[in-house]
C-alpha atoms as a PDB file:
ATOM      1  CA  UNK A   1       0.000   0.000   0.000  1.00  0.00           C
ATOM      2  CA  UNK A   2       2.684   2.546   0.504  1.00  0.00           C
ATOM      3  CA  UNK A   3       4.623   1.546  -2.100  1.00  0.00           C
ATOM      4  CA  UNK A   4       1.485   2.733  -4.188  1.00  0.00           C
ATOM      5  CA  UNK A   5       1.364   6.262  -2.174  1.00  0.00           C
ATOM      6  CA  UNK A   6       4.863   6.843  -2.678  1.00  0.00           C
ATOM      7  CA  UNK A   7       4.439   6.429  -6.638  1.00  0.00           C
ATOM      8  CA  UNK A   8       1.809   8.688  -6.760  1.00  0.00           C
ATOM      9  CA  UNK A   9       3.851  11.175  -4.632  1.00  0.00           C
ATOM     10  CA  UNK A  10       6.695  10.892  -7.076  1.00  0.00           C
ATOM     11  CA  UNK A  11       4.644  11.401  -9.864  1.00  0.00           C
ATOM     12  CA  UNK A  12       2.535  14.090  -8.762  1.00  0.00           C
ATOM     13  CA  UNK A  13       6.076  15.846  -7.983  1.00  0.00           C
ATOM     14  CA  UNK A  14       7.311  15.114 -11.992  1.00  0.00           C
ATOM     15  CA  UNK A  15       4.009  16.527 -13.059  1.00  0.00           C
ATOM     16  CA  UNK A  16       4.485  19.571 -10.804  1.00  0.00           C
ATOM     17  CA  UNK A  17       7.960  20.166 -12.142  1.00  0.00           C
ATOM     18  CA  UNK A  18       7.474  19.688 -15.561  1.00  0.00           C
ATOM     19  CA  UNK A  19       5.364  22.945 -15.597  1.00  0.00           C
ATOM     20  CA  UNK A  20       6.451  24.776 -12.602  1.00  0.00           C
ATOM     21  CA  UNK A  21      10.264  25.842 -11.916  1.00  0.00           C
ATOM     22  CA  UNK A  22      12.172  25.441  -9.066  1.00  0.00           C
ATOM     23  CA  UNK A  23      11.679  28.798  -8.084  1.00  0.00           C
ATOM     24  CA  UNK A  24       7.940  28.554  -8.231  1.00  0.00           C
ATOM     25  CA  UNK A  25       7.113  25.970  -6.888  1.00  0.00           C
ATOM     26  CA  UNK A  26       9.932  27.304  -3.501  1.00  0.00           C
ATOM     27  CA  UNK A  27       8.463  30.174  -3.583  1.00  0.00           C
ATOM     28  CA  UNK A  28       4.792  29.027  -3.187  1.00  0.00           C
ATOM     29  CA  UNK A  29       5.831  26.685  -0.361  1.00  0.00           C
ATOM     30  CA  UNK A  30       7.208  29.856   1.457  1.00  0.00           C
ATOM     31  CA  UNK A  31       4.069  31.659   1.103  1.00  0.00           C
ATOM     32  CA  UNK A  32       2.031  28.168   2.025  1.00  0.00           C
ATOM     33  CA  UNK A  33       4.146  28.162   5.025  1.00  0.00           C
ATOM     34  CA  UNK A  34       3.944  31.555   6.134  1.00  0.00           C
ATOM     35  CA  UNK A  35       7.884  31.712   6.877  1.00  0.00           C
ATOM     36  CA  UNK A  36       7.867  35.902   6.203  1.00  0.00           C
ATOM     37  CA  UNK A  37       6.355  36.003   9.537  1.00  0.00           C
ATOM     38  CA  UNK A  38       7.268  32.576  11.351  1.00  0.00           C
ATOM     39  CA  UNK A  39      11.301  33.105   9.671  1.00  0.00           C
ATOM     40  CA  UNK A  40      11.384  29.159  10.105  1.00  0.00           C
ATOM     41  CA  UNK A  41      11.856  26.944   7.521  1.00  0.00           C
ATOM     42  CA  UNK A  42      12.335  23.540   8.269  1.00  0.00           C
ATOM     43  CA  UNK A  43       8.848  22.670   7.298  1.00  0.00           C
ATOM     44  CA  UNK A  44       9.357  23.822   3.653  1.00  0.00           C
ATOM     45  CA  UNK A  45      12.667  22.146   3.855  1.00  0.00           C
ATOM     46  CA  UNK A  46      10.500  18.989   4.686  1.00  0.00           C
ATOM     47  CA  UNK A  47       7.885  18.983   2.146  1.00  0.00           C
ATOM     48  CA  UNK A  48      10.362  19.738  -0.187  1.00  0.00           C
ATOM     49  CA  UNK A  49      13.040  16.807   0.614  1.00  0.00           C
ATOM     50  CA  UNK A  50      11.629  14.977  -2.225  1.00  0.00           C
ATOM     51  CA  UNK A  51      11.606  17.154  -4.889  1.00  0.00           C
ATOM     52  CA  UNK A  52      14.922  16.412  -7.651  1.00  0.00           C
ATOM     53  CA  UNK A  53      17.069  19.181  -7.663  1.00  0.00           C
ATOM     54  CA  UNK A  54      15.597  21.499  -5.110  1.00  0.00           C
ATOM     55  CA  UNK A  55      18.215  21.700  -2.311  1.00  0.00           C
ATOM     56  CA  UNK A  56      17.842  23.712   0.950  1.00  0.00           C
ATOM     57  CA  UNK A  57      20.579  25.935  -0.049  1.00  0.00           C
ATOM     58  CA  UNK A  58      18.129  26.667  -3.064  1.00  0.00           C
ATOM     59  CA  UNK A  59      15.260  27.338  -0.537  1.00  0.00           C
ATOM     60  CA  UNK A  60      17.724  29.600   2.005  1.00  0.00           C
ATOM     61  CA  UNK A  61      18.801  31.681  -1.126  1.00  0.00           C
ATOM     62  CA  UNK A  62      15.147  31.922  -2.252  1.00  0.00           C
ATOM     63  CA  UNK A  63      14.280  32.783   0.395  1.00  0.00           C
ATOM     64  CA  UNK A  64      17.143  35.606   1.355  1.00  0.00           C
ATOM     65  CA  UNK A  65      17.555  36.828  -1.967  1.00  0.00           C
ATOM     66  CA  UNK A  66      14.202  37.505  -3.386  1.00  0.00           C
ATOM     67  CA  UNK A  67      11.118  36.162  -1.050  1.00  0.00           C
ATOM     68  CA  UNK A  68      11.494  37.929   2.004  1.00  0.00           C
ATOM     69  CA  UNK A  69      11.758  41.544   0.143  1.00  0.00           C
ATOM     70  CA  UNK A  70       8.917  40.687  -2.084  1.00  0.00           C
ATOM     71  CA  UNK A  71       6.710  40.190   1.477  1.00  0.00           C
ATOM     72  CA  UNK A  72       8.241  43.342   2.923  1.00  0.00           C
ATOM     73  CA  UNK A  73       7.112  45.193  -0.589  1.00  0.00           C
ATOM     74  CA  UNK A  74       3.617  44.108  -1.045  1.00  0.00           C
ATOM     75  CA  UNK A  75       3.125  44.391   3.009  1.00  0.00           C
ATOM     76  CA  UNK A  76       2.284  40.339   3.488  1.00  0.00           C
ATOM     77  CA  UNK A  77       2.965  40.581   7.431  1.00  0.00           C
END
């Protein structure tokens, strides 16, 4: 049975990245897990774990060098 769940987890993550980009698909788990205003995140680090090619020093820089000012710009606090 969870050899089944895993394959559809897999999949659904190739089907995600074959139209999303990296970037996207980091930055909507930053703004799914609220980390402008928490500044934690080891929960997007663990949803994203599985993902091929996203590392966390992807989601720090994502998060550092873009994210975070686009949240202070458009006032998401």
């Amino acid at each position: 049975m969870y050899s089944a769940l895993g394959n559809i987890h897999k999949r659904a993550i190739a089907q995600l990245q074959a139209v999303k980009t990296n970037r996207d698909i980091i930055w909507y788990e930053l703004a799914n897990h609220e980390t402008q205003i928490s500044g934690d995140l080891t929960s997007v680090y663990e949803t994203l774990e599985d993902y091929p090619g996203i590392t966390k020093q992807m989601i720090l820089y994502e998060y550092r060098g873009g994210y975070y000012q686009y949240c202070i710009d458009n006032d998401y606090f």
